[in-house]
C-alpha atoms as a PDB file:
ATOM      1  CA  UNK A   1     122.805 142.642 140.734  1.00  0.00           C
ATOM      2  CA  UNK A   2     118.964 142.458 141.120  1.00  0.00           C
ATOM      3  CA  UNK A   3     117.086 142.071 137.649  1.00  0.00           C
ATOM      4  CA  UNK A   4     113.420 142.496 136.728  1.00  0.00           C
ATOM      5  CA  UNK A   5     112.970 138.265 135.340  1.00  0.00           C
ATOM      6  CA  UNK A   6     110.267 139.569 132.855  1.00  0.00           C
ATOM      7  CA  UNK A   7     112.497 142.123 131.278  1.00  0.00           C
ATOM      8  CA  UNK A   8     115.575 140.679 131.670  1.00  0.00           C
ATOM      9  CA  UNK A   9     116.812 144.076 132.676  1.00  0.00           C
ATOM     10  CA  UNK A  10     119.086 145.255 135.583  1.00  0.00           C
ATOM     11  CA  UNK A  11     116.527 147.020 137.886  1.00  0.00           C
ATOM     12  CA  UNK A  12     119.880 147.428 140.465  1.00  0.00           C
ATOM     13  CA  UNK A  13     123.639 147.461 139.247  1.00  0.00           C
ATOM     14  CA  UNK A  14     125.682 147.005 142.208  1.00  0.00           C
ATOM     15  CA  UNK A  15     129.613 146.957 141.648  1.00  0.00           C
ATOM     16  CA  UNK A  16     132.379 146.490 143.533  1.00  0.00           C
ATOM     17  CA  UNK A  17     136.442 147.606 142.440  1.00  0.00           C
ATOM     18  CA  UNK A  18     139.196 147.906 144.189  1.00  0.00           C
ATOM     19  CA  UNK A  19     140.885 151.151 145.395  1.00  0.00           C
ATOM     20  CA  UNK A  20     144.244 152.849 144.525  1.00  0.00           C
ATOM     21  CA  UNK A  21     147.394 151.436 146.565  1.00  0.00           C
ATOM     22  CA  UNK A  22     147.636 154.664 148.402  1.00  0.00           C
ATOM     23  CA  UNK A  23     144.281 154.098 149.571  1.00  0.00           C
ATOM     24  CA  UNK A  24     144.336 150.266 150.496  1.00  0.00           C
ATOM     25  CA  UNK A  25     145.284 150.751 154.043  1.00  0.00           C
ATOM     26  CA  UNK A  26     142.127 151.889 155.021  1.00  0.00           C
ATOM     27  CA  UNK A  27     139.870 150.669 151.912  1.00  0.00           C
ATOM     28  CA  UNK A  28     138.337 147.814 151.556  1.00  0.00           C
ATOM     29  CA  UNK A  29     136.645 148.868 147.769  1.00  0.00           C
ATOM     30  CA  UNK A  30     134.612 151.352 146.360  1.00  0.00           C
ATOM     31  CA  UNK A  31     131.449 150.209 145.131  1.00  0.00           C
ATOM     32  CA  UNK A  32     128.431 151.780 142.964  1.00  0.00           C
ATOM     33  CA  UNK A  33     125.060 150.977 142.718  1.00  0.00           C
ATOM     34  CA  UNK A  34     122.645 152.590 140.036  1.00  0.00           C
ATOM     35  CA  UNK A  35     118.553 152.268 140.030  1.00  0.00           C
ATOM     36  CA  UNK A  36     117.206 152.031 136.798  1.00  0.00           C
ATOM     37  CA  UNK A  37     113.424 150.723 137.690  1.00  0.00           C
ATOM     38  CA  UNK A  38     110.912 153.039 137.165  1.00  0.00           C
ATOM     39  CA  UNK A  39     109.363 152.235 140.657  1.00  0.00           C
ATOM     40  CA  UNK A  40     112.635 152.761 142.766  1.00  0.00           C
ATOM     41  CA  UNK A  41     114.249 149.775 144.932  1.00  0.00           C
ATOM     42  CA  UNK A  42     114.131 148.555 148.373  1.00  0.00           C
ATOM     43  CA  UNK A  43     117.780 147.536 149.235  1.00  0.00           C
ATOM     44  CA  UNK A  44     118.043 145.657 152.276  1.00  0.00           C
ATOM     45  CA  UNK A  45     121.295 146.365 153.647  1.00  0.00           C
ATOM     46  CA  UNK A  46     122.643 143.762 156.051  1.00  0.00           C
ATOM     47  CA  UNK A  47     125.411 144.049 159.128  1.00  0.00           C
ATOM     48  CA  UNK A  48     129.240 143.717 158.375  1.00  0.00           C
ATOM     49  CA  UNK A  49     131.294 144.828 160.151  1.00  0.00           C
ATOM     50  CA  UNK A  50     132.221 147.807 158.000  1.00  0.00           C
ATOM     51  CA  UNK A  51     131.324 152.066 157.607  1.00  0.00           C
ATOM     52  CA  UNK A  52     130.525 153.317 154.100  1.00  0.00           C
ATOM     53  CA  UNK A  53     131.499 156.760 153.278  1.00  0.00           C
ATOM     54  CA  UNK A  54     129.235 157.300 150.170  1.00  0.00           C
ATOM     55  CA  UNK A  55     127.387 159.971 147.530  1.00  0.00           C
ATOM     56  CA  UNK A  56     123.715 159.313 147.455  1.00  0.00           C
ATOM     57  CA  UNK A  57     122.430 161.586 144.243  1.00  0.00           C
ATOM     58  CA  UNK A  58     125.421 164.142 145.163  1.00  0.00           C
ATOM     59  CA  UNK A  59     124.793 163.977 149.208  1.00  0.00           C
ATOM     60  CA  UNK A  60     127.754 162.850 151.070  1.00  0.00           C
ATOM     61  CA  UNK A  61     126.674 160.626 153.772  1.00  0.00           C
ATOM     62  CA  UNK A  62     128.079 158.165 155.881  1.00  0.00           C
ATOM     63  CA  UNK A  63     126.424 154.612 156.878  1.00  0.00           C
ATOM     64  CA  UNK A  64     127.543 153.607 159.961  1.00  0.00           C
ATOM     65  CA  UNK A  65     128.535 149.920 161.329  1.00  0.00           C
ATOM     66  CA  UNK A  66     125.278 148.216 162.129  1.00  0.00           C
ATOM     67  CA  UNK A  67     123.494 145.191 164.219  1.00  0.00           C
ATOM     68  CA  UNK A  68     120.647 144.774 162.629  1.00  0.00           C
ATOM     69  CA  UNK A  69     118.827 144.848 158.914  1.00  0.00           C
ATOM     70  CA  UNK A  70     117.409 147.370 157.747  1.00  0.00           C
ATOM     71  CA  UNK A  71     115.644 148.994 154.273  1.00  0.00           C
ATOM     72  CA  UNK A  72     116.713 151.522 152.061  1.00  0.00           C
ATOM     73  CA  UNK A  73     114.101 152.866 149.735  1.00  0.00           C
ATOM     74  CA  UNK A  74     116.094 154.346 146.749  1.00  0.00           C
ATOM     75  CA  UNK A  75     114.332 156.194 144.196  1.00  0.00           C
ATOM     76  CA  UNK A  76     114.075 155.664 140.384  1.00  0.00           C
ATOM     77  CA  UNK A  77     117.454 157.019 138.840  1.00  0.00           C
ATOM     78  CA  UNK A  78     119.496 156.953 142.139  1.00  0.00           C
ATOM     79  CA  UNK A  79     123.021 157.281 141.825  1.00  0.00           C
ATOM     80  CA  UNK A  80     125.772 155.755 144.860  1.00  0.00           C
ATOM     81  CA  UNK A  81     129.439 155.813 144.807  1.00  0.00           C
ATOM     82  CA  UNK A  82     130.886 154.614 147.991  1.00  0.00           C
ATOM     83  CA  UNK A  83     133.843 153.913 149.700  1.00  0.00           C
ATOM     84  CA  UNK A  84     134.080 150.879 152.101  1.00  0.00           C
ATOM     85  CA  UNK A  85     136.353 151.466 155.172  1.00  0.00           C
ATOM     86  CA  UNK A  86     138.106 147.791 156.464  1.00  0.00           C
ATOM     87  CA  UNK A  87     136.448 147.324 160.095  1.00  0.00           C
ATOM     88  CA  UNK A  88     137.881 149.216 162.378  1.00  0.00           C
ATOM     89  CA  UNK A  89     140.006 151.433 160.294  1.00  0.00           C
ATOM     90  CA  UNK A  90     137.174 154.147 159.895  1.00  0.00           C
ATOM     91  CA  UNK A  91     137.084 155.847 163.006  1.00  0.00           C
ATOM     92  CA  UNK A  92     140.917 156.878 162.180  1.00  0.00           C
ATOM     93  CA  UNK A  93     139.529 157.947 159.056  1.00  0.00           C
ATOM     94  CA  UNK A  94     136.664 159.912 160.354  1.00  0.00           C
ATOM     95  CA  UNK A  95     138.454 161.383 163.534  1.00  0.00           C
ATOM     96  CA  UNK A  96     135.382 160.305 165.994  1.00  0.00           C
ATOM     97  CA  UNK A  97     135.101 156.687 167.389  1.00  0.00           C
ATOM     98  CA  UNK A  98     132.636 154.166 165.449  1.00  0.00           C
ATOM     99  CA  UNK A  99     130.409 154.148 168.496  1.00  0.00           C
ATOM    100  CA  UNK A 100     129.116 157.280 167.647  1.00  0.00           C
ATOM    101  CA  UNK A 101     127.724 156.069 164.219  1.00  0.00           C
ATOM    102  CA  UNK A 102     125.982 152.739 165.505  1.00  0.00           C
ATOM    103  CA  UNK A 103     123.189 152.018 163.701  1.00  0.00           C
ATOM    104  CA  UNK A 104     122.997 155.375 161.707  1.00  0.00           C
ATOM    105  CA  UNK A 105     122.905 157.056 158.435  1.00  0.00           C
ATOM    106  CA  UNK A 106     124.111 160.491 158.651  1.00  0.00           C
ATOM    107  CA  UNK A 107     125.198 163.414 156.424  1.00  0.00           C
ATOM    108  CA  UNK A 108     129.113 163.769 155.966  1.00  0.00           C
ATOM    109  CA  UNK A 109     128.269 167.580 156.909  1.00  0.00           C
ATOM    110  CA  UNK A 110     127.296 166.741 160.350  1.00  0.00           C
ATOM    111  CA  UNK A 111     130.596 165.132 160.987  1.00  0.00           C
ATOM    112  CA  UNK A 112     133.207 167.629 159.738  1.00  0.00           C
ATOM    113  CA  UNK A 113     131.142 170.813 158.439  1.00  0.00           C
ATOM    114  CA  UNK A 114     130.498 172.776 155.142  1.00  0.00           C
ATOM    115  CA  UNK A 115     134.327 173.348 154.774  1.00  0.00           C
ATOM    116  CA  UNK A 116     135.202 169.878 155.716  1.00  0.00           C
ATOM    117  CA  UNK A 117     133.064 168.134 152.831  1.00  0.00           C
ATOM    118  CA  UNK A 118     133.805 170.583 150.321  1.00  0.00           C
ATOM    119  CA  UNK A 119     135.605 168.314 147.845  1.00  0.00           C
ATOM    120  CA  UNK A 120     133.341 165.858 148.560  1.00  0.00           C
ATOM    121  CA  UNK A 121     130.591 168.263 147.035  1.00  0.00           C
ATOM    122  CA  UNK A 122     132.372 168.667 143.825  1.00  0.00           C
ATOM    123  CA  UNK A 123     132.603 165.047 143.209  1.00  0.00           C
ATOM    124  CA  UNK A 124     129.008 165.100 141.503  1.00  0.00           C
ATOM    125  CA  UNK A 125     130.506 168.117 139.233  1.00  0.00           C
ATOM    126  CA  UNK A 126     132.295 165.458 137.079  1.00  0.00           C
ATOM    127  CA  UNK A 127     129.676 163.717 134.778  1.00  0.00           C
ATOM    128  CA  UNK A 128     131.589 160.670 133.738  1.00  0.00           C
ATOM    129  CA  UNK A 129     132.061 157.701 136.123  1.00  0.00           C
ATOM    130  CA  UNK A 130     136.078 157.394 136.229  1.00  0.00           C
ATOM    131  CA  UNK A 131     135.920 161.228 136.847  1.00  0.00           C
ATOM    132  CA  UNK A 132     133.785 161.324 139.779  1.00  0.00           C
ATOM    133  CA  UNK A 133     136.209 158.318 141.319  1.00  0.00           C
ATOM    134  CA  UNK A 134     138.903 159.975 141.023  1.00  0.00           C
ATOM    135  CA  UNK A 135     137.660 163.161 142.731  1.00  0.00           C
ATOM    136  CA  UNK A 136     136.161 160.944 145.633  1.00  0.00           C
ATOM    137  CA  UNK A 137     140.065 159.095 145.395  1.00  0.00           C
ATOM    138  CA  UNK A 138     141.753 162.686 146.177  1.00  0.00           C
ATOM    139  CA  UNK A 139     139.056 164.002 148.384  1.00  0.00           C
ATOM    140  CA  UNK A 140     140.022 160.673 150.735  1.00  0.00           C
ATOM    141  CA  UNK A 141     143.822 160.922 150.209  1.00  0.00           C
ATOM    142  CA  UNK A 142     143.926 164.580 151.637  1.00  0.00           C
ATOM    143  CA  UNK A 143     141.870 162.942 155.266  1.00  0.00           C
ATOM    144  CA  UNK A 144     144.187 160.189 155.108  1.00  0.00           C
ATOM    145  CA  UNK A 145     147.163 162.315 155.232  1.00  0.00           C
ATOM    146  CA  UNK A 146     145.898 164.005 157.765  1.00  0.00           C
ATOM    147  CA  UNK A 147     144.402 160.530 160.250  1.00  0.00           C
ATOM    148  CA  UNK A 148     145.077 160.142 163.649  1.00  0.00           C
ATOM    149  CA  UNK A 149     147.091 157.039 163.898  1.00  0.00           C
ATOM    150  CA  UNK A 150     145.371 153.709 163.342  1.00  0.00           C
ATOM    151  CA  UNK A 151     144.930 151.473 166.896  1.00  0.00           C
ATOM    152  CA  UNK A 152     146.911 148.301 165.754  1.00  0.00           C
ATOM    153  CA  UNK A 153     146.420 146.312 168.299  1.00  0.00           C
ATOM    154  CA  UNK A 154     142.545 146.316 167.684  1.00  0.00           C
ATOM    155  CA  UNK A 155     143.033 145.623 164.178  1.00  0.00           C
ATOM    156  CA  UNK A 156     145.855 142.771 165.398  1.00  0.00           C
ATOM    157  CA  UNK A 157     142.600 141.622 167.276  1.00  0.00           C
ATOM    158  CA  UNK A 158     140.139 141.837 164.409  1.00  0.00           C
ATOM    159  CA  UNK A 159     142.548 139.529 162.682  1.00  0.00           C
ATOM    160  CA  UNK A 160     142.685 137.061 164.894  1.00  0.00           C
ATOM    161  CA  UNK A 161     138.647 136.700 165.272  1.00  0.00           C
ATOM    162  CA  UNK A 162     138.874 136.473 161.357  1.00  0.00           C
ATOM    163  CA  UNK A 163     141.303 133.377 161.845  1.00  0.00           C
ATOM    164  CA  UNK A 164     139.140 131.691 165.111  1.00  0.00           C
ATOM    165  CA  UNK A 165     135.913 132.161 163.832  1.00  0.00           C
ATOM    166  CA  UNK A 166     134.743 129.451 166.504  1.00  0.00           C
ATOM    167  CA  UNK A 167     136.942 130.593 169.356  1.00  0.00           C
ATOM    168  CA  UNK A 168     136.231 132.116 172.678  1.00  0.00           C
ATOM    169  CA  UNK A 169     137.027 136.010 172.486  1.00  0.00           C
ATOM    170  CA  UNK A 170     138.665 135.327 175.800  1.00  0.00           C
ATOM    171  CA  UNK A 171     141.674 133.689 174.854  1.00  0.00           C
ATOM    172  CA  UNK A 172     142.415 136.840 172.350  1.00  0.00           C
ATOM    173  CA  UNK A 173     143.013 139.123 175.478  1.00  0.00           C
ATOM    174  CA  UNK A 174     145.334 136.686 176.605  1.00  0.00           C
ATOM    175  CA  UNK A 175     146.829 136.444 173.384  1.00  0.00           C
ATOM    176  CA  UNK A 176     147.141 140.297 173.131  1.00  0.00           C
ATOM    177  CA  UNK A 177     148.092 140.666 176.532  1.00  0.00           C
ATOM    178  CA  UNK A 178     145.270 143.325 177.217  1.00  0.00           C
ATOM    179  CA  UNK A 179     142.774 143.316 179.857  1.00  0.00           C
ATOM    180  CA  UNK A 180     139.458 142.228 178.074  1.00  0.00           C
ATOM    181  CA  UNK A 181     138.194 146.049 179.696  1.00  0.00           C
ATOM    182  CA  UNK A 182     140.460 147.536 177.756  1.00  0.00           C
ATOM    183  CA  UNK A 183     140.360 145.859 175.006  1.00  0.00           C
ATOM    184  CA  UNK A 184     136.275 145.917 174.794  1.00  0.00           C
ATOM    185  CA  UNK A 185     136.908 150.127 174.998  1.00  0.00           C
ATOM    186  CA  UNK A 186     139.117 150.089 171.975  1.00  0.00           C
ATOM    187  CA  UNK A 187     136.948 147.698 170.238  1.00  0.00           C
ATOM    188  CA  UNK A 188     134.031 150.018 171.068  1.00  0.00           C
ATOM    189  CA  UNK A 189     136.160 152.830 169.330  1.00  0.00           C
ATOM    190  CA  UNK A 190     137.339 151.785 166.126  1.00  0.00           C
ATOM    191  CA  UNK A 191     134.768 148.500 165.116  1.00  0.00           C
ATOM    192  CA  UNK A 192     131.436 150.595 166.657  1.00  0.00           C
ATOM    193  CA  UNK A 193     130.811 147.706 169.347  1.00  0.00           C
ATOM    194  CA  UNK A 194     132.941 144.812 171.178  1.00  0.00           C
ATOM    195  CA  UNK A 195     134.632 141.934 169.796  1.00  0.00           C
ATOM    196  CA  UNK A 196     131.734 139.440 170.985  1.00  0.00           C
ATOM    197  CA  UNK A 197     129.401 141.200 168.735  1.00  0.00           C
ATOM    198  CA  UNK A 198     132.005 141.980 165.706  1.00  0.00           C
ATOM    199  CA  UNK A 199     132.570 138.080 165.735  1.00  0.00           C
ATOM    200  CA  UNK A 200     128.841 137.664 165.515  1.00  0.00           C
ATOM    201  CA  UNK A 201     128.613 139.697 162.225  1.00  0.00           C
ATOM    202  CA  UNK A 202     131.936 138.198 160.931  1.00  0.00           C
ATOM    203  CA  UNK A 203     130.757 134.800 160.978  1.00  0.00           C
ATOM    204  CA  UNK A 204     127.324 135.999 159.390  1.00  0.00           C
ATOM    205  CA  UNK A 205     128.937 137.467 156.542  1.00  0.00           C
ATOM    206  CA  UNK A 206     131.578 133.936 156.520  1.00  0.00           C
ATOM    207  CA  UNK A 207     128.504 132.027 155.954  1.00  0.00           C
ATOM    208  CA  UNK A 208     126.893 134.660 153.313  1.00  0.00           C
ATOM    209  CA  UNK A 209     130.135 133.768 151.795  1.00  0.00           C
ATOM    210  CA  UNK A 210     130.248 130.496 151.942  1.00  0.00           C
ATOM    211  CA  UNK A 211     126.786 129.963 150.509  1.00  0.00           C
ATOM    212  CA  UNK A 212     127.458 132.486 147.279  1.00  0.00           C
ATOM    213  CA  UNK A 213     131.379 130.288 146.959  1.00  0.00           C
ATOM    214  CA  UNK A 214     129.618 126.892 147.366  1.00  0.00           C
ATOM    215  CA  UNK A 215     126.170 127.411 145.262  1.00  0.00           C
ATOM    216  CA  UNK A 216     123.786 125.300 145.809  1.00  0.00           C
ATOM    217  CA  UNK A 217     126.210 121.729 146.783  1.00  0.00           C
ATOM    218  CA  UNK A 218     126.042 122.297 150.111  1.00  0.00           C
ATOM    219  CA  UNK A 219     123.498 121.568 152.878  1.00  0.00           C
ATOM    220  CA  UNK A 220     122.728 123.997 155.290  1.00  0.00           C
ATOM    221  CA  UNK A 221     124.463 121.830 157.985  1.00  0.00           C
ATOM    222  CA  UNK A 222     127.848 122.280 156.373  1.00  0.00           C
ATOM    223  CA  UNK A 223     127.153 126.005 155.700  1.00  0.00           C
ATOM    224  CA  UNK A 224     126.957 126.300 159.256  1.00  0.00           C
ATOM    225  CA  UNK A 225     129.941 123.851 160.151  1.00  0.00           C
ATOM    226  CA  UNK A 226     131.874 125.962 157.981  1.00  0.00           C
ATOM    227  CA  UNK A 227     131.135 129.342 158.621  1.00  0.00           C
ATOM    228  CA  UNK A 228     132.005 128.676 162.370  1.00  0.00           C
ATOM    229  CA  UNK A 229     128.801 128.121 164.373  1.00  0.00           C
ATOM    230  CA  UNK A 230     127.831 125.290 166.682  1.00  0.00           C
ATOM    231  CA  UNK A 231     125.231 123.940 164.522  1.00  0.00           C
ATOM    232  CA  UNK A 232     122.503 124.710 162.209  1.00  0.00           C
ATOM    233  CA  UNK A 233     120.144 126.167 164.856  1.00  0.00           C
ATOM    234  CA  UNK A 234     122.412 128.089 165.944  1.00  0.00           C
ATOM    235  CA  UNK A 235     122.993 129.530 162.220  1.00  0.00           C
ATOM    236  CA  UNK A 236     119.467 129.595 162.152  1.00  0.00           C
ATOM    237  CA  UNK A 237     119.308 131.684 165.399  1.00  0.00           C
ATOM    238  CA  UNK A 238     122.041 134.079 164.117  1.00  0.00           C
ATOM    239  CA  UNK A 239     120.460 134.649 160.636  1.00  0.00           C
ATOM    240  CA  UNK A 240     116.981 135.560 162.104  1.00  0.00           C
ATOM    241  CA  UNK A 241     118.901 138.321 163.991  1.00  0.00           C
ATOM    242  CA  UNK A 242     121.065 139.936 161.000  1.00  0.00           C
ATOM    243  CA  UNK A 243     118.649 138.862 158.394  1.00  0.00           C
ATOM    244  CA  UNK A 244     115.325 138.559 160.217  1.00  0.00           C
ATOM    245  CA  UNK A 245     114.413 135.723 157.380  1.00  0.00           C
ATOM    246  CA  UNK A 246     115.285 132.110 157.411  1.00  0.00           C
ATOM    247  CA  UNK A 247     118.369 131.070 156.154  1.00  0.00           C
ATOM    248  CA  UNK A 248     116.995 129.240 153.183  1.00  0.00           C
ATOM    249  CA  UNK A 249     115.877 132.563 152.011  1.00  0.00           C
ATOM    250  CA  UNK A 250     118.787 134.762 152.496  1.00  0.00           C
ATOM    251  CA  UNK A 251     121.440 132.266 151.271  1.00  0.00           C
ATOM    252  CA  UNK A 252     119.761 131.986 147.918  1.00  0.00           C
ATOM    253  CA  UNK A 253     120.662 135.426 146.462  1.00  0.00           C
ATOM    254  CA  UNK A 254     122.846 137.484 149.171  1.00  0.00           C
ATOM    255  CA  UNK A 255     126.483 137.621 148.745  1.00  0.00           C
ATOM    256  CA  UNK A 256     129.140 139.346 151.315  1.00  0.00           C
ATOM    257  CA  UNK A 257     130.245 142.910 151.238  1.00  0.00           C
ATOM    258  CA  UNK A 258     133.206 141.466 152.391  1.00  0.00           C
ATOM    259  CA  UNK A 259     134.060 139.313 149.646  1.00  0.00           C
ATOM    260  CA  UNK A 260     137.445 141.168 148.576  1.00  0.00           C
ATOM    261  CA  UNK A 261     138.745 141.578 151.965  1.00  0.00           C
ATOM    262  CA  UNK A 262     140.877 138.827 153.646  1.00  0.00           C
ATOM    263  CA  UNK A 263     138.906 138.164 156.784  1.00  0.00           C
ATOM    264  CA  UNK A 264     137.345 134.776 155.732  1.00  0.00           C
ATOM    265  CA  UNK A 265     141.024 133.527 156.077  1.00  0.00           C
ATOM    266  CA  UNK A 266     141.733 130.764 159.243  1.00  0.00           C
ATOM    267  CA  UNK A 267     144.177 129.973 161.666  1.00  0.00           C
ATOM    268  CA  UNK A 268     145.218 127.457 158.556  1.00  0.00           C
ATOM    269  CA  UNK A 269     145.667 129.698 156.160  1.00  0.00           C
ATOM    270  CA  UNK A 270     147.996 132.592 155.585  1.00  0.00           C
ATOM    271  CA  UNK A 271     146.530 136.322 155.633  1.00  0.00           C
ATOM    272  CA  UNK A 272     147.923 139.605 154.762  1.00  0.00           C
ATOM    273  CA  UNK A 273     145.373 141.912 156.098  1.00  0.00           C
ATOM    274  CA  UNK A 274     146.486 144.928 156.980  1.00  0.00           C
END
């Protein structure tokens, strides 16, 4: 939440819950954000991993997976609800692969048609909050029963990069037992991009993490020990990329968006994600 320190007021209410159990396979949380300053917001929106399908002001959109920052300039009184897809579930969910959406913003119409975002049209027809999530919560249940199955050996591989976050991505085709070919094609499908790259953004939003668990304790040296890279430059390095700012400045105020999922789990500890 981003407030205006003269006013004390919220100039950008971001939230984050959880979604229904028939809806957990696939997502990670729905989330809101509401723009009360009278001179709109720049939200700079950061790789991770994940696709957003979301209602900007009533317009169903989705936000694909990304590699680099980049700004969104909301407008006083803007309105989101979205729905966070785990990575590399949301190409099932979408019926194209994520590659298609790389880097991009697009309306939900240009994906599936007028007919095909119908519900999703009504959604701003219910005026209270709990209304509007509910529609969004059946609108999703009716694609889901209808999804092409889910590639689980990707996701088995997503997994284990979440668990190595300092491994080479070569010893996961071994592990799979998958030529790494194949298994960058797949990758390429459901995550938007290969499994080099989705470690990259993994272990930036590890260390985002890390930094909003640990406060200000911990020295940028064991930020980057922890998160998984080879040493503060290299943090450094990886930051300027994803963040383009230092990492002094981004690890002041920036939390994950993947704070509720499981992936920040290691090889030590035990993991359910699905």
């Amino acid at each position: 939440m981003n407030r205006d320190q003269d006013m004390g007021l919220a100039i950008s209410d971001y939230r984050e819950f959880r979604p229904p159990p028939a809806l957990a396979d696939y997502l990670l949380c729905f989330w809101t954000q509401t723009i009360h300053a009278s001179s709109g917001f720049k939200q700079r929106v950061l790789p991770d991993c994940c696709v957003d399908i979301l209602l900007m002001n009533g317009l169903p959109m989705v936000i694909g997976p990304w590699t680099e920052p980049f700004d969104a300039n909301l407008p006083p009184g803007t309105n989101i609800l979205g729905a966070r897809c785990h990575p590399g579930l949301a190409s099932s969910l979408l019926g194209l692969p994520a590659s298609e959406l790389l880097n991009l913003s697009v309306p939900l119409v240009d994906l599936w048609g007028s007919g095909g975002i119908a519900a999703y049209s009504r959604i701003p027809d219910q005026t209270a909050l709990v209304g509007q999530v509910a529609a969004m919560e059946k609108a999703l249940l009716a694609r889901v029963a209808n999804a092409p199955p889910v590639d689980h050996e990707t996701i088995a591989a997503i997994q284990w990069i979440a668990q190595h976050p300092s491994a080479r991505v070569e010893r996961m085709s071994k592990w799979l037992g998958m030529s790494s070919r194949q298994l960058q094609r797949r990758f390429v499908i459901s995550a938007g991009y290969g499994p080099k790259m989705f470690q990259c953004v993994l272990r930036f939003q590890r260390l985002l993490n890390e930094a909003h668990r640990a406060g200000p304790r911990r020295t940028l040296a064991d930020l980057a020990a922890n998160a998984g890279y080879c040493d503060q430059a290299h943090m450094t390095r990886e930051v300027q990329r994803f963040a383009s700012c230092s990492p002094a400045l981004l690890l002041r105020s920036v939390a994950s968006t993947l704070s509720m999922s499981d992936l920040f789990k290691t090889e030590n500890s035990p993991t359910n994600y699905r």
